[in-house]
PDB file of N, CA and C in Angstrom:
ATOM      1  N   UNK A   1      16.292  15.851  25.997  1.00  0.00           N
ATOM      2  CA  UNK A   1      14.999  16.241  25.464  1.00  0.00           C
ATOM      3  C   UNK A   1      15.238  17.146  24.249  1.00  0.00           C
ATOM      4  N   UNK A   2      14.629  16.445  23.228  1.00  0.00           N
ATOM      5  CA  UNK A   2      14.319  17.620  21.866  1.00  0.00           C
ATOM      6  C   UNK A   2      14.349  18.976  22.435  1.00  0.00           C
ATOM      7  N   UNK A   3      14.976  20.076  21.723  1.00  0.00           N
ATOM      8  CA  UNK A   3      15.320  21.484  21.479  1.00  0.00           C
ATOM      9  C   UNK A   3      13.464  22.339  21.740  1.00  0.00           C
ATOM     10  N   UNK A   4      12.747  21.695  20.526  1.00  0.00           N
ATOM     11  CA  UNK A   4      11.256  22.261  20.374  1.00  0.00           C
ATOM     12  C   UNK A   4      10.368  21.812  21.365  1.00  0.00           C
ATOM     13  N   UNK A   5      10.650  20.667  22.026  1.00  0.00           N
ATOM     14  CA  UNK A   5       9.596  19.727  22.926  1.00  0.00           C
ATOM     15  C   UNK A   5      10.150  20.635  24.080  1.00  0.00           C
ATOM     16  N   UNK A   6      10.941  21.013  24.470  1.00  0.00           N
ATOM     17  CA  UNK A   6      11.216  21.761  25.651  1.00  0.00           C
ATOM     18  C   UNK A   6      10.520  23.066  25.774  1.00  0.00           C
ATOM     19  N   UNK A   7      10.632  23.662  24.546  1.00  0.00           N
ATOM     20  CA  UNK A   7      10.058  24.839  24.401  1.00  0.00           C
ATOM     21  C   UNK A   7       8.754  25.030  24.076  1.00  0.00           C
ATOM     22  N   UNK A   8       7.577  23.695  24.081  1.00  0.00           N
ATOM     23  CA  UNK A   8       6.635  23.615  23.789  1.00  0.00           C
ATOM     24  C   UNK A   8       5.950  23.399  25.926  1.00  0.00           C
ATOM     25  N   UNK A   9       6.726  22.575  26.524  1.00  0.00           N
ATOM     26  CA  UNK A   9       6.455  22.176  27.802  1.00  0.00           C
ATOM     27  C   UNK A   9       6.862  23.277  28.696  1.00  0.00           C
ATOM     28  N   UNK A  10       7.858  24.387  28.332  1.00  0.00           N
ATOM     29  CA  UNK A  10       7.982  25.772  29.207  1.00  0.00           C
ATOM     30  C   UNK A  10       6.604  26.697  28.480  1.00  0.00           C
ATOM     31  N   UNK A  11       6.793  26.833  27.292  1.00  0.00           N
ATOM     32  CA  UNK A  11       5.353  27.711  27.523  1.00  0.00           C
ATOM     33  C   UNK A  11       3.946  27.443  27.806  1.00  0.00           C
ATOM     34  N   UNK A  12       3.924  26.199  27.763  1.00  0.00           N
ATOM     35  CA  UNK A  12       2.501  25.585  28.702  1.00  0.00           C
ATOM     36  C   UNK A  12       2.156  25.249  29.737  1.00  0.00           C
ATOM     37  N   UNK A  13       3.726  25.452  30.627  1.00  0.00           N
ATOM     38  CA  UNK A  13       3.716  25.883  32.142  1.00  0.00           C
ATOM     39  C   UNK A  13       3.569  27.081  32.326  1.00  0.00           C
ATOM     40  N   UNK A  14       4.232  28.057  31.611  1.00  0.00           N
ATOM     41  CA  UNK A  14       4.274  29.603  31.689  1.00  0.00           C
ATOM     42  C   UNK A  14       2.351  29.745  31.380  1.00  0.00           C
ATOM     43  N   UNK A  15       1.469  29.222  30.188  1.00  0.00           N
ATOM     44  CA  UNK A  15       0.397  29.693  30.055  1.00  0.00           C
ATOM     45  C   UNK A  15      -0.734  29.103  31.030  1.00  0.00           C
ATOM     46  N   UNK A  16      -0.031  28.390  31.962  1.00  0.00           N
ATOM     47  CA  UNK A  16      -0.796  27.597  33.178  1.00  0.00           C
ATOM     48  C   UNK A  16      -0.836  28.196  34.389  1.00  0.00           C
ATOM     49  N   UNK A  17       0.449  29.314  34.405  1.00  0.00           N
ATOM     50  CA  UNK A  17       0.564  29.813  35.531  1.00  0.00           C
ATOM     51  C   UNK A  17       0.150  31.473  35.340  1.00  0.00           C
ATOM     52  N   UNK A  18      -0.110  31.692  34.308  1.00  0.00           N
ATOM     53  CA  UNK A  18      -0.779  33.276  33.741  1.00  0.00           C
ATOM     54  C   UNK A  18       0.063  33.853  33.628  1.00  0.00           C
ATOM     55  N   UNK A  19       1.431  33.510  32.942  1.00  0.00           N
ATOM     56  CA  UNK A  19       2.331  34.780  32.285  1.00  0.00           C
ATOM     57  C   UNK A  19       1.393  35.228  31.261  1.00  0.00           C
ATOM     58  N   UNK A  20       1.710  36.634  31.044  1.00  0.00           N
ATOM     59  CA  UNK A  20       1.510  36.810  29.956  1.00  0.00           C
ATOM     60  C   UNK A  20       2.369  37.551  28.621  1.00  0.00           C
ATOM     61  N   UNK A  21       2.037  37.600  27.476  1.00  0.00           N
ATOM     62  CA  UNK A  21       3.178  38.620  26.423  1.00  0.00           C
ATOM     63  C   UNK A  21       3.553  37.291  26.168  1.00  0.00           C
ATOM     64  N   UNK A  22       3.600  36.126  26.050  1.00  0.00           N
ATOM     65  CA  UNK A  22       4.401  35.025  26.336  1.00  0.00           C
ATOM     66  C   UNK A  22       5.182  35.345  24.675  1.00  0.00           C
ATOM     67  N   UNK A  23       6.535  34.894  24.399  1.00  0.00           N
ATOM     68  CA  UNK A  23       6.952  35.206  23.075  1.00  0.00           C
ATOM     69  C   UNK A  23       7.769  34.088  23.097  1.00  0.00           C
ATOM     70  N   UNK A  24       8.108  33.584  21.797  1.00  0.00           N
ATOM     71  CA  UNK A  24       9.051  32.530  21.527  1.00  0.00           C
ATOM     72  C   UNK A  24       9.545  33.016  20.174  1.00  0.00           C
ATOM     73  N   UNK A  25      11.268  33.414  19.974  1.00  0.00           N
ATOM     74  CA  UNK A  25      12.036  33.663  19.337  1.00  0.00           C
ATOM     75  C   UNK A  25      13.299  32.938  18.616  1.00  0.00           C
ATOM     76  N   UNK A  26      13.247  32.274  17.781  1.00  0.00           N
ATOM     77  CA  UNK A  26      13.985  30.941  17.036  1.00  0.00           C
ATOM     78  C   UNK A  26      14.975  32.042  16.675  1.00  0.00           C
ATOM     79  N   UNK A  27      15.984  31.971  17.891  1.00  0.00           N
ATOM     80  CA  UNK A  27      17.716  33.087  17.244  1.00  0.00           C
ATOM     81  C   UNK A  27      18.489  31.631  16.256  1.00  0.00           C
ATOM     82  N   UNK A  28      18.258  30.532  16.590  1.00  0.00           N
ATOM     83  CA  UNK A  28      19.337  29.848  15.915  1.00  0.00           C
ATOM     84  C   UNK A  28      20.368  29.961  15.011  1.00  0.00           C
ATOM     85  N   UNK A  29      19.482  30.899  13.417  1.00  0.00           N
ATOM     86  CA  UNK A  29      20.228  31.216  12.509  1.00  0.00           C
ATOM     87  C   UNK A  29      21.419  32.289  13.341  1.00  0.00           C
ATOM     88  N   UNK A  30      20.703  33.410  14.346  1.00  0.00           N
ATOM     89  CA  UNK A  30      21.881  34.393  14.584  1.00  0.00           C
ATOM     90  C   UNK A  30      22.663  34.038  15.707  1.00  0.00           C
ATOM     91  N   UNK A  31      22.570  33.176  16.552  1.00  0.00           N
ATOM     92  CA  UNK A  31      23.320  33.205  18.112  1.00  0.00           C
ATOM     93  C   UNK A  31      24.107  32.015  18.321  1.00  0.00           C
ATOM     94  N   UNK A  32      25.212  31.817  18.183  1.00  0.00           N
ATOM     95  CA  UNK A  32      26.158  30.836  19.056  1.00  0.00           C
ATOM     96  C   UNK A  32      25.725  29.970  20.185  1.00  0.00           C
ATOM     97  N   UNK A  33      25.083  30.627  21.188  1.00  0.00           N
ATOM     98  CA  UNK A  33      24.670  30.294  22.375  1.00  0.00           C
ATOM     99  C   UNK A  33      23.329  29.689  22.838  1.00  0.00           C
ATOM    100  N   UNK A  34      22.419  29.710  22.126  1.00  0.00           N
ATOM    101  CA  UNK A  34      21.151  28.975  21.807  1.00  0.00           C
ATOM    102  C   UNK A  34      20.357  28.846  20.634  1.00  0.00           C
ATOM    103  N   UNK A  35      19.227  28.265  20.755  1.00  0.00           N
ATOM    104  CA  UNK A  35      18.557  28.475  19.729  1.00  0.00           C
ATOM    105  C   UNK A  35      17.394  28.962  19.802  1.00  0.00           C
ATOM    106  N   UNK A  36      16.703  29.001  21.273  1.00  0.00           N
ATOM    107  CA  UNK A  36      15.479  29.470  21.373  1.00  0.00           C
ATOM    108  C   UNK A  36      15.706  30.154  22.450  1.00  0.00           C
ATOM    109  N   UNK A  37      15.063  31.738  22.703  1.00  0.00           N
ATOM    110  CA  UNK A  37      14.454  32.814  23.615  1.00  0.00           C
ATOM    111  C   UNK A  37      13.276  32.736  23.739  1.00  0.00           C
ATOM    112  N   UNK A  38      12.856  32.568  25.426  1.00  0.00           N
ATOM    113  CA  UNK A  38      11.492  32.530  25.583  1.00  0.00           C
ATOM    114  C   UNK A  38      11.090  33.919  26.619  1.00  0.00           C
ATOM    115  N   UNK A  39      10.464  34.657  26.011  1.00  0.00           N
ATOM    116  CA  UNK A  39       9.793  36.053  27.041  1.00  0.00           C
ATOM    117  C   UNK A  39       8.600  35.591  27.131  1.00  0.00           C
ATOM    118  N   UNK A  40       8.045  35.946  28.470  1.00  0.00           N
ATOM    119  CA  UNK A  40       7.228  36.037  29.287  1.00  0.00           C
ATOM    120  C   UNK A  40       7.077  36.957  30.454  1.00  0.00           C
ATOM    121  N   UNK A  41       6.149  37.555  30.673  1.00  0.00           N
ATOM    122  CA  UNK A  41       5.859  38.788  31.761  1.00  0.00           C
ATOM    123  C   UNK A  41       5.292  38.701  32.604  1.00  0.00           C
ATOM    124  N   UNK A  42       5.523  38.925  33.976  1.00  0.00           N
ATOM    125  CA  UNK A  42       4.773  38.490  35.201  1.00  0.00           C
ATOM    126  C   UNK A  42       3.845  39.836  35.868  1.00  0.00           C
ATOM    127  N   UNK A  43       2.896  39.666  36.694  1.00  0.00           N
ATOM    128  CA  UNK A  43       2.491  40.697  37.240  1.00  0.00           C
ATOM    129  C   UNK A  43       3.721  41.665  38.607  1.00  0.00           C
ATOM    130  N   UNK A  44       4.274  40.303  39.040  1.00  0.00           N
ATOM    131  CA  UNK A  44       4.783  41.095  40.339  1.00  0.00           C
ATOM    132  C   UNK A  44       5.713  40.015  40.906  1.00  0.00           C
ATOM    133  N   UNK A  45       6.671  40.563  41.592  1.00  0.00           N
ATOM    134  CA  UNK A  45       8.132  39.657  41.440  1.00  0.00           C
ATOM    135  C   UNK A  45       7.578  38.337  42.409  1.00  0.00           C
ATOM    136  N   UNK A  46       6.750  38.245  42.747  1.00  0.00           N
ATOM    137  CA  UNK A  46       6.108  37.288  43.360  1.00  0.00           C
ATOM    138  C   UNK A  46       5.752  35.959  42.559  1.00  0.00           C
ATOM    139  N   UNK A  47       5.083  36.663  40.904  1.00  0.00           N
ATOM    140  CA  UNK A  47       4.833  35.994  40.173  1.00  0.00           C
ATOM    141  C   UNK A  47       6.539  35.358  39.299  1.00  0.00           C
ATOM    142  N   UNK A  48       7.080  36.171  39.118  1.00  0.00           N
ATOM    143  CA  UNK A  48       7.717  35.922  38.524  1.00  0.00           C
ATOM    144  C   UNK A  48       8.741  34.819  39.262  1.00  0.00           C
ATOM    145  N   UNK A  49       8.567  34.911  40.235  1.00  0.00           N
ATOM    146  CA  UNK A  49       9.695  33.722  41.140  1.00  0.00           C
ATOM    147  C   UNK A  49       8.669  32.269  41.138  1.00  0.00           C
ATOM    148  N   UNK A  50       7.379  32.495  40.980  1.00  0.00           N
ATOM    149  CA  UNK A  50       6.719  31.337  40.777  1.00  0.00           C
ATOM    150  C   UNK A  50       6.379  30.556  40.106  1.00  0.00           C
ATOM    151  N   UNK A  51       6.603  31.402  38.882  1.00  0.00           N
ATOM    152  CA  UNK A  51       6.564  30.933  36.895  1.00  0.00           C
ATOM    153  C   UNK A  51       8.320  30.501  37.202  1.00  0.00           C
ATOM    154  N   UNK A  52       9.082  30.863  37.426  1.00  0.00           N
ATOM    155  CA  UNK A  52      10.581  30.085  37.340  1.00  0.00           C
ATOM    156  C   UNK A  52      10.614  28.837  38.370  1.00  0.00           C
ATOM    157  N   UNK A  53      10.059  29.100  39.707  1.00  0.00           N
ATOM    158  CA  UNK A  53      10.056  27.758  40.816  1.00  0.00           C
ATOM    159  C   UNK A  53       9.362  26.756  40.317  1.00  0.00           C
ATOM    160  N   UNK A  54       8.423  27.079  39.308  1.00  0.00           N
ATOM    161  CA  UNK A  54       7.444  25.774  38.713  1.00  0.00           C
ATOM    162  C   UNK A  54       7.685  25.149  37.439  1.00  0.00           C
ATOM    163  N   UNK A  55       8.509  26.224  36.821  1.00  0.00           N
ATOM    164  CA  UNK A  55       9.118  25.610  35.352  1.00  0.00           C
ATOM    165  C   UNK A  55      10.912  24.629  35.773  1.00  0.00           C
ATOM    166  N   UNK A  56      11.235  24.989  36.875  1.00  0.00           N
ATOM    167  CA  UNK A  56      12.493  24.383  37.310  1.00  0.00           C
ATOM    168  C   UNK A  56      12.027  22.866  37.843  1.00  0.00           C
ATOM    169  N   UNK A  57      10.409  23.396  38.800  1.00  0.00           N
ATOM    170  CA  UNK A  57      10.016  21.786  39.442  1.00  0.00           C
ATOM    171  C   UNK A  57       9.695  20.738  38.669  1.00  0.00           C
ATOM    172  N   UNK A  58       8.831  21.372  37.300  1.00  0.00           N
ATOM    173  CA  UNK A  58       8.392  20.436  36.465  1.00  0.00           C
ATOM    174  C   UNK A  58       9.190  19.674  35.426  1.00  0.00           C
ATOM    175  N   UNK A  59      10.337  20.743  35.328  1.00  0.00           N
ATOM    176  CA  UNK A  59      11.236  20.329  34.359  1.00  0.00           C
ATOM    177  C   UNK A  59      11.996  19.393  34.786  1.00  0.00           C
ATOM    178  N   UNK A  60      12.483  19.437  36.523  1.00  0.00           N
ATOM    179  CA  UNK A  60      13.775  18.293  37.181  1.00  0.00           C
ATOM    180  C   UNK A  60      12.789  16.964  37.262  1.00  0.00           C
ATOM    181  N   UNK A  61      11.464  17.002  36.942  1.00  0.00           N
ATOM    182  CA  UNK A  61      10.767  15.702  37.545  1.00  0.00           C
ATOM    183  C   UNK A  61      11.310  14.735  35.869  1.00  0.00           C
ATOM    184  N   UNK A  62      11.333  15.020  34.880  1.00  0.00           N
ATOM    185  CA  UNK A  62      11.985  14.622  33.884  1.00  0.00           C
ATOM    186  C   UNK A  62      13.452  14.859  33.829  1.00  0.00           C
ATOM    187  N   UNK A  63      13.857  14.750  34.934  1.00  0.00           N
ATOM    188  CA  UNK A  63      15.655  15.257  35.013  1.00  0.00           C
ATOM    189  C   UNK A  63      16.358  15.788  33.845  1.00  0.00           C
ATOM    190  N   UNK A  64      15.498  17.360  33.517  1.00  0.00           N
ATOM    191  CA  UNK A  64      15.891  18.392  32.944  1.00  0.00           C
ATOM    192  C   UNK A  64      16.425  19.679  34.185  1.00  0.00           C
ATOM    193  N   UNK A  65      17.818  19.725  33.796  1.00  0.00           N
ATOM    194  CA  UNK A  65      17.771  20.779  34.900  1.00  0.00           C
ATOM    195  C   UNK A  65      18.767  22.161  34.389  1.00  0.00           C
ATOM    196  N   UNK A  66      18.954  23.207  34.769  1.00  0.00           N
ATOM    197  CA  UNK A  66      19.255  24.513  34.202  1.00  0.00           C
ATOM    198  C   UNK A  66      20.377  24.818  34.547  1.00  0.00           C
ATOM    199  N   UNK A  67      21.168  24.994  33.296  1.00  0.00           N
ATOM    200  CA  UNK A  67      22.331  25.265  33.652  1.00  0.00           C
ATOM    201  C   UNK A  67      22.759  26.084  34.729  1.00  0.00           C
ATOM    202  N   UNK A  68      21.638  27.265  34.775  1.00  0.00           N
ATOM    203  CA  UNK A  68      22.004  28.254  35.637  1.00  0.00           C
ATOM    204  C   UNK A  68      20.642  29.306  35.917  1.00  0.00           C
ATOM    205  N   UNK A  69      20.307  29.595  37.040  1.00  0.00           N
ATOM    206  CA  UNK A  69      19.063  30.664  36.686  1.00  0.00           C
ATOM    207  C   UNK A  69      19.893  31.679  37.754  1.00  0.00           C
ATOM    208  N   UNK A  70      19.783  32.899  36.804  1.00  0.00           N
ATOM    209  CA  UNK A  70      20.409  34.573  37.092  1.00  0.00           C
ATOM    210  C   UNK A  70      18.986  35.317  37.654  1.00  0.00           C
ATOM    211  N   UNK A  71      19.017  35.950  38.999  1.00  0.00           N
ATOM    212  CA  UNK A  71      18.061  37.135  39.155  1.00  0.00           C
ATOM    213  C   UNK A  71      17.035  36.367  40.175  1.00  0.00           C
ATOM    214  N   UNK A  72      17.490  35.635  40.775  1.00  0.00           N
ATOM    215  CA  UNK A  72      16.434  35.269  41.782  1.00  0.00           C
ATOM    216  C   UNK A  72      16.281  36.067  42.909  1.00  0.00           C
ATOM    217  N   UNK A  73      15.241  36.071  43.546  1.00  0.00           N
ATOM    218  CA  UNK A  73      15.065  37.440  44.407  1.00  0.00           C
ATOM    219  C   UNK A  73      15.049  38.586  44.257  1.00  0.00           C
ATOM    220  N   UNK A  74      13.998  39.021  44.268  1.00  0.00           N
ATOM    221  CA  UNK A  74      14.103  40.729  44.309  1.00  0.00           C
ATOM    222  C   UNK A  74      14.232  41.212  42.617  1.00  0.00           C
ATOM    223  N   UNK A  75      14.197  39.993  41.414  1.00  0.00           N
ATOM    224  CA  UNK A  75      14.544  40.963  40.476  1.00  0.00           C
ATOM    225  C   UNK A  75      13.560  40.938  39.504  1.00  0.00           C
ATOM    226  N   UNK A  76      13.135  42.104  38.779  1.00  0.00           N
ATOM    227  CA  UNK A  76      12.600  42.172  37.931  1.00  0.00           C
ATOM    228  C   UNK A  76      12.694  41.447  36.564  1.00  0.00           C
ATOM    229  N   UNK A  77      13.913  41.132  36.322  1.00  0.00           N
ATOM    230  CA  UNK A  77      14.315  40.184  35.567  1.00  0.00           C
ATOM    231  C   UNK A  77      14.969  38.614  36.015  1.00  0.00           C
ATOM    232  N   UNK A  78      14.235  37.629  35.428  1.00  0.00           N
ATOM    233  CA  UNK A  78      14.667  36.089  36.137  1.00  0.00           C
ATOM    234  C   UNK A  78      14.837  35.782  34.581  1.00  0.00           C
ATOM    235  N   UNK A  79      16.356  34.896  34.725  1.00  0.00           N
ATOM    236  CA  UNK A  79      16.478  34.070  33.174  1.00  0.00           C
ATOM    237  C   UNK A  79      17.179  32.566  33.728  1.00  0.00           C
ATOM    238  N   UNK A  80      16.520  31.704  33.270  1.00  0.00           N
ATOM    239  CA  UNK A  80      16.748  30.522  32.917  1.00  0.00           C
ATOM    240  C   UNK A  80      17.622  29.968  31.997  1.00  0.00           C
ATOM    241  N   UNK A  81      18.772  29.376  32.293  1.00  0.00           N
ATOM    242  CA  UNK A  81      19.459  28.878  31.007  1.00  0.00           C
ATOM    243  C   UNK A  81      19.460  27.461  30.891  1.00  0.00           C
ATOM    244  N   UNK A  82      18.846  26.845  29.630  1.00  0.00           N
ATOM    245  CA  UNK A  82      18.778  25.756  29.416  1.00  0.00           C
ATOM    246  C   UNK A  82      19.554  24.825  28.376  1.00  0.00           C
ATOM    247  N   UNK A  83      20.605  25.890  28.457  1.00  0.00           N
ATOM    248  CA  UNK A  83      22.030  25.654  27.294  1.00  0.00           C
ATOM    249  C   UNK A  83      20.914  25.620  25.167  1.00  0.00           C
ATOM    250  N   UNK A  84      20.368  25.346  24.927  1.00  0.00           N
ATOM    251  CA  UNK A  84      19.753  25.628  23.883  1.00  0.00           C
ATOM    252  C   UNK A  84      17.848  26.499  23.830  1.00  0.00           C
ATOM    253  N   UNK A  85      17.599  26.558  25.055  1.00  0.00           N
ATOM    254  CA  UNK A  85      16.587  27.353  25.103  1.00  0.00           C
ATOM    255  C   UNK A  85      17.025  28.121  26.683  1.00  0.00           C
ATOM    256  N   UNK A  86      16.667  29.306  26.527  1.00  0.00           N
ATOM    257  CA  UNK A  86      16.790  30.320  27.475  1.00  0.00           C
ATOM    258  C   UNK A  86      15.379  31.152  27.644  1.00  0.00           C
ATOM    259  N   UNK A  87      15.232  31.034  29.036  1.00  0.00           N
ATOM    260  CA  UNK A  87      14.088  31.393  29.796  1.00  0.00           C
ATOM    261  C   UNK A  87      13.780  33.054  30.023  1.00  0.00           C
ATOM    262  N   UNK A  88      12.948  34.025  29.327  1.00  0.00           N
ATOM    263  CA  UNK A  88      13.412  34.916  30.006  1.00  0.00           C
ATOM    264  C   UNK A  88      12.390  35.287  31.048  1.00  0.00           C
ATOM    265  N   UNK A  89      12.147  35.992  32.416  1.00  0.00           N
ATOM    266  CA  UNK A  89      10.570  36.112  32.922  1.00  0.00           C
ATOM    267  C   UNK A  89      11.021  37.558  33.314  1.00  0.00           C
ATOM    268  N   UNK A  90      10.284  38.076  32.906  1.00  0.00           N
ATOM    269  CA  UNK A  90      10.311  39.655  33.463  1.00  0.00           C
ATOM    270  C   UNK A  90       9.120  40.565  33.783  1.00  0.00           C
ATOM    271  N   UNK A  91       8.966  41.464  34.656  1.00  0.00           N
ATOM    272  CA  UNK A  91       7.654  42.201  35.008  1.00  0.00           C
ATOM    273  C   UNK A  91       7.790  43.337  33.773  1.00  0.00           C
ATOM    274  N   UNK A  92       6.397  43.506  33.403  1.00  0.00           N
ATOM    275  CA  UNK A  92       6.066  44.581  32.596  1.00  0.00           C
ATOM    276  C   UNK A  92       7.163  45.678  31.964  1.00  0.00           C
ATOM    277  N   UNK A  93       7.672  46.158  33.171  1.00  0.00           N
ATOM    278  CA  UNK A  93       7.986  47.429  33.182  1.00  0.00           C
ATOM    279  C   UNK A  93       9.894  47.215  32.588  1.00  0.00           C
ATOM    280  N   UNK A  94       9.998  45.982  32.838  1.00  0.00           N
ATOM    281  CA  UNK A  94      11.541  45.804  32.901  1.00  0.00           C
ATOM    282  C   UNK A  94      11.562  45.349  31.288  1.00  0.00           C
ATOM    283  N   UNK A  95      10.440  44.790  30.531  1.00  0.00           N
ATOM    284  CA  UNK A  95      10.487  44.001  29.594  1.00  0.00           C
ATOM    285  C   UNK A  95      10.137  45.218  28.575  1.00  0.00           C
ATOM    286  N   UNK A  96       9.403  46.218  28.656  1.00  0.00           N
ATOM    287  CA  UNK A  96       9.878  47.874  28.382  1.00  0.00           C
ATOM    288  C   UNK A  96      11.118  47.971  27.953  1.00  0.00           C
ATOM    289  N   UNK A  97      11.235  48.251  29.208  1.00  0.00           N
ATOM    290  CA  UNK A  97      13.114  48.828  29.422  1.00  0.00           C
ATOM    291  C   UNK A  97      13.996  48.048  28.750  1.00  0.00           C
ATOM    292  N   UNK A  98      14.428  47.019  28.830  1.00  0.00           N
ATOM    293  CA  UNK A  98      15.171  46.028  27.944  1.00  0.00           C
ATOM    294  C   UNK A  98      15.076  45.983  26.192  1.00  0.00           C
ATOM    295  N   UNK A  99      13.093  45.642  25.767  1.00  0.00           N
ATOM    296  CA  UNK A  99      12.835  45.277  24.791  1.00  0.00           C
ATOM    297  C   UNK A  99      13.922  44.594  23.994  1.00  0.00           C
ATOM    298  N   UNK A 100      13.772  43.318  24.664  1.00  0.00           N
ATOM    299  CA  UNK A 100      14.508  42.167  24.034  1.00  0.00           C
ATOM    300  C   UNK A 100      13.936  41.988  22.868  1.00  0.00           C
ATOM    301  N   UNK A 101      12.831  42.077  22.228  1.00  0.00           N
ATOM    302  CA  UNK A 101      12.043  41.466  21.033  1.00  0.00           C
ATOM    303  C   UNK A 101      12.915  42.358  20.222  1.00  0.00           C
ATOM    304  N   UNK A 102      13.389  43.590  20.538  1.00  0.00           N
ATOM    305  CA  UNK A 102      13.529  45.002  19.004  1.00  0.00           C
ATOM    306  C   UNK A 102      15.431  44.247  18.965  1.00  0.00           C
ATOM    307  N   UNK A 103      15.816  43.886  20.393  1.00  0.00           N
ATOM    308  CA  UNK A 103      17.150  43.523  20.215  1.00  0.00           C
ATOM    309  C   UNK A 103      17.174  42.029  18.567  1.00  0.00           C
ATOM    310  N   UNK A 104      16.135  41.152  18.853  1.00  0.00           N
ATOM    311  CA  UNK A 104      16.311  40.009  18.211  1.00  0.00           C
ATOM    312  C   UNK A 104      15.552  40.349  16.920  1.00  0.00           C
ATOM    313  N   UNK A 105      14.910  41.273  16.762  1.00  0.00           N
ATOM    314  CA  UNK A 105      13.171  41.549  15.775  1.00  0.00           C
ATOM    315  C   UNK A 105      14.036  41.192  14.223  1.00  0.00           C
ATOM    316  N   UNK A 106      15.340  40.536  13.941  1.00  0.00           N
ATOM    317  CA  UNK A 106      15.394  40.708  12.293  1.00  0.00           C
ATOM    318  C   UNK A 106      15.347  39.029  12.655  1.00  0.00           C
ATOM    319  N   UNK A 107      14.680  38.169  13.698  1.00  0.00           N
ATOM    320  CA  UNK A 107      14.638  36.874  14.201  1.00  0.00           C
ATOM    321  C   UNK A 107      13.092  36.435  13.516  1.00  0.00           C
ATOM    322  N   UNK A 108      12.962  34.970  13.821  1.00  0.00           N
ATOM    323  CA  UNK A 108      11.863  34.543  12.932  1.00  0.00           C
ATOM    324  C   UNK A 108      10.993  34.417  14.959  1.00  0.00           C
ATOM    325  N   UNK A 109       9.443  34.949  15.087  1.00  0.00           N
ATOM    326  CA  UNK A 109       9.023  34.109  16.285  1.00  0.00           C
ATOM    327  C   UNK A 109       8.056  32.840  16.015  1.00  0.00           C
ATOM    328  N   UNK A 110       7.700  31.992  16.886  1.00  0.00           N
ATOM    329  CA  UNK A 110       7.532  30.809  16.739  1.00  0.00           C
ATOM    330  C   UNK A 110       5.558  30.762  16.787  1.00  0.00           C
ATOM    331  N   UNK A 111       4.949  30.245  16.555  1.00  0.00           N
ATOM    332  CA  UNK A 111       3.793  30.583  16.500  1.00  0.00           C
ATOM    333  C   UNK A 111       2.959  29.703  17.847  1.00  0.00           C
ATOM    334  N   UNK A 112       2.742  30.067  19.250  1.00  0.00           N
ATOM    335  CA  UNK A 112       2.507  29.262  19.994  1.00  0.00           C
ATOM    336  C   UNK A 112       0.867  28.808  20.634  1.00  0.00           C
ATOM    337  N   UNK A 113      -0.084  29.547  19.402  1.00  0.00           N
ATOM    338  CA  UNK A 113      -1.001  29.192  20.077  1.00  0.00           C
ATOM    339  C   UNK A 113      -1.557  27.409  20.278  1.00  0.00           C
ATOM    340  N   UNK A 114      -0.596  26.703  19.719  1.00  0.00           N
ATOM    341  CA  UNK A 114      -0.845  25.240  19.726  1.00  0.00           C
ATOM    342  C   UNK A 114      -0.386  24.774  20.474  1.00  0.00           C
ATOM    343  N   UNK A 115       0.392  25.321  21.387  1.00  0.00           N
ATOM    344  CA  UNK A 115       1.087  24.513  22.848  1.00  0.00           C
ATOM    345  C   UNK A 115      -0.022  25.157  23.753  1.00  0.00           C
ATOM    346  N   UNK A 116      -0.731  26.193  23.434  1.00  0.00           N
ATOM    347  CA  UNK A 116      -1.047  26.465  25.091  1.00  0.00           C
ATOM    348  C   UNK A 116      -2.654  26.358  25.127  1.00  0.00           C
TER     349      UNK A 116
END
């Protein structure tokens, strides 16, 4: 599956299931390791295991499947790796603490109100 079509079908699961903050970050020019970062924020680790259980279900029904997902259970932070787009889901407070956006911010973000 196309690089962008993937990242158009995770954030319109993510805006189906009420993440919110949803962000999409095109690192390509800077990162080795992918090309797209996707943040999204959950209310409560409840949510957040359910925005990843539904983006994993919907994605294997097109036998897309993840290289690897880090932080299941119990964590405030859940990431998805999809070898060129990477998932991130985090509660409020962790997505604070981290601020992945200020880590990537000299990055271009993607404009998503047309996927969702």
């Amino acid at each position: 599956m196309e690089n962008f079509k993937l990242v158009e079908i995770i954030v319109k699961i993510l805006s189906d299931k009420k993440a919110t903050n949803i962000v999409v970050i095109d690192v390509s020019r800077k990162s080795s390791f992918t090309d797209y970062l996707i943040l999204a924020s959950g209310g409560s680790l409840r949510q957040l295991n359910s925005l990843v259980n539904d983006i994993e279900d919907k994605l294997a029904e097109n036998e897309v499947l993840p290289k690897a997902v880090e932080g299941k259970q119990n964590s405030d932070w859940l990431l998805m790796d999809y070898a060129d787009v990477v998932v991130n889901v985090l509660t409020e407070d962790a997505r604070e603490r981290y601020n992945i956006e200020r880590v990537w911010g000299d990055c271009d973000t993607v404009d998503i109100k047309k996927m969702i």
